[in-house]
N, C-alpha and C. Protein backbone atom coordinates (compact mmCIF):
# COMPACT_ATOMS: atom_id res chain seq x y z
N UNK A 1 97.61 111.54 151.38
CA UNK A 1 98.42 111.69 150.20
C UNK A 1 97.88 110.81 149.07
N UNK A 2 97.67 110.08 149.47
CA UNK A 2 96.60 108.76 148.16
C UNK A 2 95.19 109.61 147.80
N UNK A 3 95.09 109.91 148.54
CA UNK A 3 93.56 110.83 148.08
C UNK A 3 93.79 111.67 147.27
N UNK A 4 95.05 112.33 147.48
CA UNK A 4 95.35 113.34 146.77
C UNK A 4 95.87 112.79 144.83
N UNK A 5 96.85 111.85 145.48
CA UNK A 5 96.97 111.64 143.77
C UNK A 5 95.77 110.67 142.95
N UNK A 6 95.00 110.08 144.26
CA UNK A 6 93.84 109.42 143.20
C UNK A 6 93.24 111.00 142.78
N UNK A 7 92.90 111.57 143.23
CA UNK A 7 91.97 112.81 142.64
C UNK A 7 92.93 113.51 141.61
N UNK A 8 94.04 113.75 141.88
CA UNK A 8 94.95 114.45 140.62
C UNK A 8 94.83 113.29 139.22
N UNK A 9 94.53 112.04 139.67
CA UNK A 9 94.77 111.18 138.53
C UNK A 9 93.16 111.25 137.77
N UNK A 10 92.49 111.21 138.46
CA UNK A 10 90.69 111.50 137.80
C UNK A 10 90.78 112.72 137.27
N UNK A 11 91.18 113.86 138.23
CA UNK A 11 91.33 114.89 137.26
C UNK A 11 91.55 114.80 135.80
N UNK A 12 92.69 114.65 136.04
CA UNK A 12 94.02 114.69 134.49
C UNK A 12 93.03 113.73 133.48
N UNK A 13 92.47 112.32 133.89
CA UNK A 13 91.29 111.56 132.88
C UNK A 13 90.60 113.06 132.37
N UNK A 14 89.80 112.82 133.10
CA UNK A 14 88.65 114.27 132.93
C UNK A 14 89.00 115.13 131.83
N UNK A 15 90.35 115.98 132.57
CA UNK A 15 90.79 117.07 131.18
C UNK A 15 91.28 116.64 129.97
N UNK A 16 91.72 115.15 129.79
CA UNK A 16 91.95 114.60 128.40
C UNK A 16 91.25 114.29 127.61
N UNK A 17 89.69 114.12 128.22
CA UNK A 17 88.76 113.54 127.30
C UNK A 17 87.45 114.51 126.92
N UNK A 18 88.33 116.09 126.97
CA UNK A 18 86.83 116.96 127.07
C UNK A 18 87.73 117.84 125.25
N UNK A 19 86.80 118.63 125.00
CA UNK A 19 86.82 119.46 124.27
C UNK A 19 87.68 120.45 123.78
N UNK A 20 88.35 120.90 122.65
CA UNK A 20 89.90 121.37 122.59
C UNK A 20 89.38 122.85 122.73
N UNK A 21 90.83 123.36 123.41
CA UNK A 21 90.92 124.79 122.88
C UNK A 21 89.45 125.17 124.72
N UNK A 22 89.63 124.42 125.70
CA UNK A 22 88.81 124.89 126.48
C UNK A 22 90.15 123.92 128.12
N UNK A 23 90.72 123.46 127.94
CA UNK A 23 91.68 123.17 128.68
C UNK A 23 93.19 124.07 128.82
N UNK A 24 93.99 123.82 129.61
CA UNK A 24 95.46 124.67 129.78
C UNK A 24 96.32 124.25 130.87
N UNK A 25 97.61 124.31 130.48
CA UNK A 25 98.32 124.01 131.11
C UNK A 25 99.36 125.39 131.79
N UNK A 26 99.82 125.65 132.96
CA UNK A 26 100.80 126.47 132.76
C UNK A 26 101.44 126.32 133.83
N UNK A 27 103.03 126.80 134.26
CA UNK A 27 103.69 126.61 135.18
C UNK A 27 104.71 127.71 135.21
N UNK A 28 105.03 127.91 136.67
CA UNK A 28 106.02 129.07 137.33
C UNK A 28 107.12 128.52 137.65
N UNK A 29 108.05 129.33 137.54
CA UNK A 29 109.30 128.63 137.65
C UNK A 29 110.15 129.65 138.78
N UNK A 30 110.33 129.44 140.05
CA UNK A 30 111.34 130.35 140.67
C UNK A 30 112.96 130.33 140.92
N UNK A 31 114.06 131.00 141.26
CA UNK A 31 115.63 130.50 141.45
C UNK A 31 116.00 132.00 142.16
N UNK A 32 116.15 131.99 143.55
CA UNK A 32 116.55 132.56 143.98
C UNK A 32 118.11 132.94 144.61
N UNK A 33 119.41 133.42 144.71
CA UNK A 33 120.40 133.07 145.17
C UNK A 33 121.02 134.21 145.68
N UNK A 34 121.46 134.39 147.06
CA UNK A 34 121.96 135.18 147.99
C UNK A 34 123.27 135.06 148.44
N UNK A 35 124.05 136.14 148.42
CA UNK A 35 125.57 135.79 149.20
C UNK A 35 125.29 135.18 150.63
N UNK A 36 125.98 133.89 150.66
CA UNK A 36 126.50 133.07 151.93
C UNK A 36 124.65 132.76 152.13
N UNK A 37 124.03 132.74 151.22
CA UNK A 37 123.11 131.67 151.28
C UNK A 37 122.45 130.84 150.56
N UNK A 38 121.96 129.61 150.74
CA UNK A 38 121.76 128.29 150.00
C UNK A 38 120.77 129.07 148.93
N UNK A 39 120.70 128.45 147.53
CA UNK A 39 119.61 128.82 146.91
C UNK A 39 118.21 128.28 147.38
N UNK A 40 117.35 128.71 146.88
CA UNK A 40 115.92 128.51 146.43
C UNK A 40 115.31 128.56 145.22
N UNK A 41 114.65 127.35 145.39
CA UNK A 41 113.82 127.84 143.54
C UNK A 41 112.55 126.79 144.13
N UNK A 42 111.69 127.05 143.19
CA UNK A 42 110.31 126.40 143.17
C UNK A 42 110.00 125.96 141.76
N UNK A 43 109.39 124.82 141.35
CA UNK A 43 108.60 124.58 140.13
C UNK A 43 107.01 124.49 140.70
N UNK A 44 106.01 125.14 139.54
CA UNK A 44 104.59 125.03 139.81
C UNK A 44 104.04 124.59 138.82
N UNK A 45 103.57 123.56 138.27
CA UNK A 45 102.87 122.88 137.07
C UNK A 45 101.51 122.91 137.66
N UNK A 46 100.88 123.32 136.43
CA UNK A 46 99.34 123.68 137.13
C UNK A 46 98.11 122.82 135.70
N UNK A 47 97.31 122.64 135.66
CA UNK A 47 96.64 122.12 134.59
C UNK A 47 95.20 122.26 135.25
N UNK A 48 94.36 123.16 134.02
CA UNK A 48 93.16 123.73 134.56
C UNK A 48 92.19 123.34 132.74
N UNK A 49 90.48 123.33 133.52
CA UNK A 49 89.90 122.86 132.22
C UNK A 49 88.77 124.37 132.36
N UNK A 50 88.24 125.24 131.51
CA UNK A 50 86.86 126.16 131.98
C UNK A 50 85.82 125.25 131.26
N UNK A 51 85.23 125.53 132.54
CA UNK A 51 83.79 125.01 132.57
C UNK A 51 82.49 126.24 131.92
N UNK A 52 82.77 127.68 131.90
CA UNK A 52 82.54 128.48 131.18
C UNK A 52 83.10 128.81 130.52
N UNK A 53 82.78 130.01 129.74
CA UNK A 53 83.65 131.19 129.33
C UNK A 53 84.76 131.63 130.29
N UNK A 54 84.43 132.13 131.57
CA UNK A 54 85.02 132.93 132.28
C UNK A 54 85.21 132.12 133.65
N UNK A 55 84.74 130.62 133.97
CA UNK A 55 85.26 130.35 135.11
C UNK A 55 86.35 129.02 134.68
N UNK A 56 87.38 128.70 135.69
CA UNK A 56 88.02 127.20 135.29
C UNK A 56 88.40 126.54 136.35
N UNK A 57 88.38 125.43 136.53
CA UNK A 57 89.26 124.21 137.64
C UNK A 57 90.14 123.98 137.44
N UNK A 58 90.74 123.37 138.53
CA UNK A 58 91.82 122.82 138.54
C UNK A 58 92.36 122.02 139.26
N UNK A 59 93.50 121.27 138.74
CA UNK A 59 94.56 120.97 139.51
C UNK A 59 96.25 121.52 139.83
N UNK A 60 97.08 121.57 140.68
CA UNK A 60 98.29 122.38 141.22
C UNK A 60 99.06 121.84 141.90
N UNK A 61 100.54 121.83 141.71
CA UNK A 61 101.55 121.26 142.50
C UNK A 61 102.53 122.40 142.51
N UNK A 62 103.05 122.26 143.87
CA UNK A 62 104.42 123.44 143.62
C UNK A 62 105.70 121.81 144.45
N UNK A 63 106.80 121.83 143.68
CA UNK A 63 107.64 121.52 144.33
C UNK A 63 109.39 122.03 144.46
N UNK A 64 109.69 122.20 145.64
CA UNK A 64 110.82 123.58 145.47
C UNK A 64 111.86 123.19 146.81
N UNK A 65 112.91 123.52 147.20
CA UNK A 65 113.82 123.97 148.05
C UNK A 65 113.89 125.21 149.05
N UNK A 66 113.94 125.08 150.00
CA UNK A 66 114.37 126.78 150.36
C UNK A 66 115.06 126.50 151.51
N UNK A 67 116.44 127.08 151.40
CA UNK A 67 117.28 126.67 152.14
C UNK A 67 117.97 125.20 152.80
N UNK A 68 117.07 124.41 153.61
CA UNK A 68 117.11 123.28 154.06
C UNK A 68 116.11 122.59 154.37
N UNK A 69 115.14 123.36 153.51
CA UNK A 69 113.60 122.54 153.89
C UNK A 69 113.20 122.37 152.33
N UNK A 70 112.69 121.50 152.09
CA UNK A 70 111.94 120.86 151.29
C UNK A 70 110.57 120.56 151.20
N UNK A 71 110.10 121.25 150.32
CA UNK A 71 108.37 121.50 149.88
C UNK A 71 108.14 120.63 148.63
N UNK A 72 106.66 120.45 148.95
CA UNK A 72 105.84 119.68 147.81
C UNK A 72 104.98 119.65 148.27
N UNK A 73 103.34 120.47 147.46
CA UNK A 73 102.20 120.50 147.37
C UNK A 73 101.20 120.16 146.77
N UNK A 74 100.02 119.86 146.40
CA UNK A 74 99.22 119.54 145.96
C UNK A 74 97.86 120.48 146.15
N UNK A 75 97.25 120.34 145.05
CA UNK A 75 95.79 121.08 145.68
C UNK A 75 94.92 121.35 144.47
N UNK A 76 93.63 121.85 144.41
CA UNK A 76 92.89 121.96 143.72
C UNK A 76 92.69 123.55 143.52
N UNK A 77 92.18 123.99 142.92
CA UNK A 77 91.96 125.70 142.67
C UNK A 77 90.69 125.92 141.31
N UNK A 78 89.79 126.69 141.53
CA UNK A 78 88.46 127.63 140.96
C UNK A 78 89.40 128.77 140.51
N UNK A 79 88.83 128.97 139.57
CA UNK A 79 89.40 130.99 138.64
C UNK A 79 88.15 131.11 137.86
N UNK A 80 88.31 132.74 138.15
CA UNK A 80 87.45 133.35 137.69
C UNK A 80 88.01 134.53 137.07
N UNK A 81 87.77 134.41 135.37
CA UNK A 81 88.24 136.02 135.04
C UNK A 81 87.13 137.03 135.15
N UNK A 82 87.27 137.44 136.19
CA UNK A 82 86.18 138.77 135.73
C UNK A 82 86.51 140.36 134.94
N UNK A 83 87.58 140.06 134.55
CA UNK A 83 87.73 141.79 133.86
C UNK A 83 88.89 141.64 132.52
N UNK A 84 88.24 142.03 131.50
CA UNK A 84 89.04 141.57 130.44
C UNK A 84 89.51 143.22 129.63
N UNK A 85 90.52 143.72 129.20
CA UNK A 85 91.06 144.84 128.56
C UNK A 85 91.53 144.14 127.22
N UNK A 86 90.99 144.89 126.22
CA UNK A 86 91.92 144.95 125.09
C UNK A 86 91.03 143.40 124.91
N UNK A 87 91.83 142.62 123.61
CA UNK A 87 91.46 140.95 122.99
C UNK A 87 92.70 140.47 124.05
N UNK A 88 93.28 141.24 124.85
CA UNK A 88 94.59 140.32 125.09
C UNK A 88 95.14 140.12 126.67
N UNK A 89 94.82 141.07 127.48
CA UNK A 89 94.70 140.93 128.66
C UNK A 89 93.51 140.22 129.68
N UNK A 90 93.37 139.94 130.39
CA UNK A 90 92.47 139.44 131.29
C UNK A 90 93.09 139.17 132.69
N UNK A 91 92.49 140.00 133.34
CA UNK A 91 92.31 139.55 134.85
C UNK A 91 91.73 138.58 135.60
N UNK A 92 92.39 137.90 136.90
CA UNK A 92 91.36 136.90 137.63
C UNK A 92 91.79 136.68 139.06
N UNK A 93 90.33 136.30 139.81
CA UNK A 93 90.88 136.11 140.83
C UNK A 93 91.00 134.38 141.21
N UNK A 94 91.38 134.04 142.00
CA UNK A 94 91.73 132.40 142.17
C UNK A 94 91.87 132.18 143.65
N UNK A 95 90.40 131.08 144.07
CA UNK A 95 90.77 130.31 145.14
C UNK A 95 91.53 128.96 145.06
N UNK A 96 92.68 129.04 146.36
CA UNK A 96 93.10 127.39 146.10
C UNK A 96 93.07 126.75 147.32
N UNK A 97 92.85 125.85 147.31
CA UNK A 97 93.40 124.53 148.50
C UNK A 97 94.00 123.31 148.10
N UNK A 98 95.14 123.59 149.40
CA UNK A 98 96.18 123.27 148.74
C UNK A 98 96.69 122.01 150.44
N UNK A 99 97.34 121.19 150.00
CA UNK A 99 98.02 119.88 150.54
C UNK A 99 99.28 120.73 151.01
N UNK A 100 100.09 120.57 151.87
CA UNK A 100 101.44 121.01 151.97
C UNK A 100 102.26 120.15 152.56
N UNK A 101 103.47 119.43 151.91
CA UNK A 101 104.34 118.91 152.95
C UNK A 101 105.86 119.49 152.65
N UNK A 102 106.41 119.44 153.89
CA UNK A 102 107.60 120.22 154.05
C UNK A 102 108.52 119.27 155.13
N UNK A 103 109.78 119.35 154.92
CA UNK A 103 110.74 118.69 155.64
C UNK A 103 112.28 119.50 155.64
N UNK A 104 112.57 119.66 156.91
CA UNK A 104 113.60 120.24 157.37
C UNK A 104 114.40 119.51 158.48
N UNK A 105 115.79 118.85 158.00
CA UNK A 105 116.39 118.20 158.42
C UNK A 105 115.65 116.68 159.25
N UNK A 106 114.83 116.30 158.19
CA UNK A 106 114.04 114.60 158.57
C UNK A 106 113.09 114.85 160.15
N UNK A 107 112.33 116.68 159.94
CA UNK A 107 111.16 116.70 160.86
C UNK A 107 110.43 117.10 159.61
N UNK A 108 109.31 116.31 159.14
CA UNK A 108 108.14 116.42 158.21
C UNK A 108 107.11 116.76 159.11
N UNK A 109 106.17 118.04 158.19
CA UNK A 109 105.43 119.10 158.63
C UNK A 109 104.10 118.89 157.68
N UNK A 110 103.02 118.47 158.02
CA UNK A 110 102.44 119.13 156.94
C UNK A 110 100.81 119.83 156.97
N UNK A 111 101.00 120.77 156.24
CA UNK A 111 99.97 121.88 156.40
C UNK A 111 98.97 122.12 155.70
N UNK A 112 97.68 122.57 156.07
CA UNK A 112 96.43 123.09 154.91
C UNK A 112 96.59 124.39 154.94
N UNK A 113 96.11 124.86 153.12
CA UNK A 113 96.33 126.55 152.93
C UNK A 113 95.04 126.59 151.90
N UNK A 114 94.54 127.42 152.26
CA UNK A 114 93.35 127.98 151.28
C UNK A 114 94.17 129.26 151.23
N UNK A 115 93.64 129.85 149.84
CA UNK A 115 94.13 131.47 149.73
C UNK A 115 92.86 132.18 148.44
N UNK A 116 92.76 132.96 148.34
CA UNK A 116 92.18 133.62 147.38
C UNK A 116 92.95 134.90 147.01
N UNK A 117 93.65 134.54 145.64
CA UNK A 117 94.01 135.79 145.19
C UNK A 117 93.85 136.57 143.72
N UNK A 118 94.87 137.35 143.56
CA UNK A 118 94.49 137.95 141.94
C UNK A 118 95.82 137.67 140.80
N UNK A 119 95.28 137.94 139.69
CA UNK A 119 96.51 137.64 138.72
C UNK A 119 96.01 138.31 137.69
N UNK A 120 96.23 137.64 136.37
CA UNK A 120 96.13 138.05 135.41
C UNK A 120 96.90 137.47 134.50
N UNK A 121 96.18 137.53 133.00
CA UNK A 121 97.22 136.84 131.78
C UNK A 121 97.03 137.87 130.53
N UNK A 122 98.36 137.68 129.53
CA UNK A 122 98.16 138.18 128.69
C UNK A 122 98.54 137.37 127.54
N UNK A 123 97.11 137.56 126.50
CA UNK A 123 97.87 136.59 125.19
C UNK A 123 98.61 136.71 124.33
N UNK A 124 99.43 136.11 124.41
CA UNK A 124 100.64 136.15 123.19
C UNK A 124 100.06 136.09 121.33
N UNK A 125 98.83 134.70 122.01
CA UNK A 125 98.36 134.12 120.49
C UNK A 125 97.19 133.34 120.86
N UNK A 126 96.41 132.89 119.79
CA UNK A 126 95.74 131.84 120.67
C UNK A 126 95.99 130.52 121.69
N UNK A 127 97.19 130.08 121.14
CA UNK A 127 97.53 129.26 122.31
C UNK A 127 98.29 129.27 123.45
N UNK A 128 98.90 130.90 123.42
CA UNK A 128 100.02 130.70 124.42
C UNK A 128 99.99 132.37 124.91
N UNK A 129 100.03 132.55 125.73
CA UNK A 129 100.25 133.42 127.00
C UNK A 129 100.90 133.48 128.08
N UNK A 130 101.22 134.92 128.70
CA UNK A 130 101.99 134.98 129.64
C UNK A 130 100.69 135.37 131.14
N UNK A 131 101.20 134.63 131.90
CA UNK A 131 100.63 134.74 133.22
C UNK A 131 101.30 135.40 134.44
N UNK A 132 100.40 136.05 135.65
CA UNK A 132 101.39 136.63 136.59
C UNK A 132 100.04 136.40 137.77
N UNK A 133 100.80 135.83 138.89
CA UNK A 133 99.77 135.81 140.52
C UNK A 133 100.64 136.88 141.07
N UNK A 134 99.78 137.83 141.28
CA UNK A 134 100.23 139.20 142.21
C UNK A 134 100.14 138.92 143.46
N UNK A 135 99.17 138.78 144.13
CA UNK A 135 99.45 139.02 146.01
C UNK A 135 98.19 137.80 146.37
N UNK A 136 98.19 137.34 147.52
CA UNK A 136 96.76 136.64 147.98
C UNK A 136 95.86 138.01 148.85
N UNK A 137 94.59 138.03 149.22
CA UNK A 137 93.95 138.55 149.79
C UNK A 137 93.44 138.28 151.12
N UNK A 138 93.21 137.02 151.03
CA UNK A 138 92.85 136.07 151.84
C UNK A 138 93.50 134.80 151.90
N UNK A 139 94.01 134.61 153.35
CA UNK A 139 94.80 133.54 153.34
C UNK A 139 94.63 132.46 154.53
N UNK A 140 94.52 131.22 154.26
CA UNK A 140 94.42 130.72 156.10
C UNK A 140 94.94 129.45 155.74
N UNK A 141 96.13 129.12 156.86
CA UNK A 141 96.85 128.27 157.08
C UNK A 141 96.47 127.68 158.12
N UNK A 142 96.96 126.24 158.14
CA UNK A 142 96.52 125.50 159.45
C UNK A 142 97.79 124.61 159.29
N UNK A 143 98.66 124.36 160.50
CA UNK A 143 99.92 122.97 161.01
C UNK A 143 100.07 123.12 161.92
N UNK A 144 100.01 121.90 162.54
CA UNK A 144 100.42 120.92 163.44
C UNK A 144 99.18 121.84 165.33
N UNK A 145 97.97 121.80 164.28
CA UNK A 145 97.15 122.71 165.25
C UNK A 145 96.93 123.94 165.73
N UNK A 146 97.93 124.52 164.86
CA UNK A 146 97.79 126.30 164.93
C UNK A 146 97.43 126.79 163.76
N UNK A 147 96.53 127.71 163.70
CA UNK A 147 96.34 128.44 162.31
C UNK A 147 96.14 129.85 162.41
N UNK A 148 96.09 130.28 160.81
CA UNK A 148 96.31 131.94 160.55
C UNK A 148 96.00 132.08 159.61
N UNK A 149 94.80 133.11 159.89
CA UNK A 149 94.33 133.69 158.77
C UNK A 149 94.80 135.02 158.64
N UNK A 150 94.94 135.32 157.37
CA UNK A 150 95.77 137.07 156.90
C UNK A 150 94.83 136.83 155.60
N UNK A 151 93.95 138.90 156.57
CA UNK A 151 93.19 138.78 155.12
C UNK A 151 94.18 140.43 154.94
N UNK A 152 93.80 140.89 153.79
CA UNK A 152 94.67 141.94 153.34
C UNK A 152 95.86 141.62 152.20
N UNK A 153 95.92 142.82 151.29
CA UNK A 153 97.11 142.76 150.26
C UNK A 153 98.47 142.12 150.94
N UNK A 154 99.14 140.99 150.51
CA UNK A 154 99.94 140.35 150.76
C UNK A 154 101.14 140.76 150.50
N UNK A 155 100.84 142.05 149.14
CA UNK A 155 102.31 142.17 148.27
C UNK A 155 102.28 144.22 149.01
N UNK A 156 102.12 144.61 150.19
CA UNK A 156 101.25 146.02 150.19
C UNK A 156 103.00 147.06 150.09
N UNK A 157 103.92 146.64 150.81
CA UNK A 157 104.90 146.97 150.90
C UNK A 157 105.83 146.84 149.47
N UNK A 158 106.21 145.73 149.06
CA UNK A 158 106.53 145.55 147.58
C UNK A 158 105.69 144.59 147.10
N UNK A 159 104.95 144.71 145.73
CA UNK A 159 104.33 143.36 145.44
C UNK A 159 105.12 142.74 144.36
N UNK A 160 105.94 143.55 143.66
CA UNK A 160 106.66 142.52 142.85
C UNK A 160 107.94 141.62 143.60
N UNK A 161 107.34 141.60 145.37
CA UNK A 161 108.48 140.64 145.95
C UNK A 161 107.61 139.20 146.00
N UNK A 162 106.34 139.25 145.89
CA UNK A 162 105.53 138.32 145.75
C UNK A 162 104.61 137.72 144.56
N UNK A 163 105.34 138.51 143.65
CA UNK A 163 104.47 138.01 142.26
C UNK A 163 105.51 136.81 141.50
N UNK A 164 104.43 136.06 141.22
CA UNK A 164 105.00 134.84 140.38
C UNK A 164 105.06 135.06 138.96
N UNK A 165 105.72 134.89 137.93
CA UNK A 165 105.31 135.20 136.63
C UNK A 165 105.31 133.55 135.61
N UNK A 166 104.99 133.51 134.68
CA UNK A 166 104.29 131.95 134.42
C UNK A 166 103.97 131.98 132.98
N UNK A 167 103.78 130.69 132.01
CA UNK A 167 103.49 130.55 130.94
C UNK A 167 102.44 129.77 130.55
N UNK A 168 101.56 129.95 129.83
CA UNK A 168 100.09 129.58 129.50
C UNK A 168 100.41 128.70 127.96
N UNK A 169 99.77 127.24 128.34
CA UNK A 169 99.78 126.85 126.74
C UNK A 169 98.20 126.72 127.09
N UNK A 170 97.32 126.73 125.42
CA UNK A 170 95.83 126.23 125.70
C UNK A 170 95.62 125.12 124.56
N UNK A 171 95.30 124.40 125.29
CA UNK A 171 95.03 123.45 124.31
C UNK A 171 93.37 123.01 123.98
């Protein structure tokens, strides 16, 4: 966990001291709520710099509720837009690895997740856009010595049960 926020903290140096209008920030916000069950919601603050035109780094946290367990992640993530429509859309796909810890009733869990998936943004303006992560493709988890990989559309049955939707500032 120290590794993790020394590297989130070099990061964040890094993206403050580079070049405007080539850095971004953006974050997802979830709130889910069911009869006769506890809510859920997630926050995802994400802050990414491109190193091209078309590729960018990053850094990623999700921290959220669901039900009686408690999440908070960390991780790093590569994007790549490869397919752009119109001045205003753009597609991409995105690997991440990601830190996971989770706790359900004071048994703490915690897990590695790589995933590679797709999304896409659309610009509002130059500085601000709307973002959406549709499904992963590739996925592999590893806790407490078991792991799983799922490669295949994640969202194949409904995907807007798995799409995140999100807001882009660029600075």
């Amino acid at each position: 966990m120290k590794k993790v926020v020394l590297l989130l903290a070099v990061l964040f140096t890094a993206f403050a001291n580079v070049n405007a209008q080539k850095n971004y920030v953006l974050g997802t916000v979830s709130y889910s709520k069911s009869t006769d069950v506890e809510a859920s919601y997630s926050v995802s603050p994400t802050i990414g710099h491109y190193v091209t035109d078309k590729v960018s780094v990053g850094v990623t946290g999700e921290f959220g509720k669901s039900g009686d367990t408690k999440i908070a992640n960390f991780g790093v993530f590569g994007r790549c837009d490869f397919a752009k429509f119109g001045k205003s859309c753009t597609l991409f796909s995105q690997l991440n690895v990601v830190s996971e810890s989770s706790t359900t009733a004071d048994v703490k869990t915690n897990e590695f997740n790589a995933n590679l998936g797709l999304g896409g943004n659309y610009d509002l303006n130059k500085k601000w856009a709307l973002t959406m992560h549709v499904a992963d493709l590739i996925e592999y988890e590893s806790a407490d010595g078991n792991s799983t990989l799922t490669v295949g559309f994640s969202g194949l049955n409904n995907p807007l049960a798995t799409t995140k939707f999100g807001v882009v500032y660029k600075f």
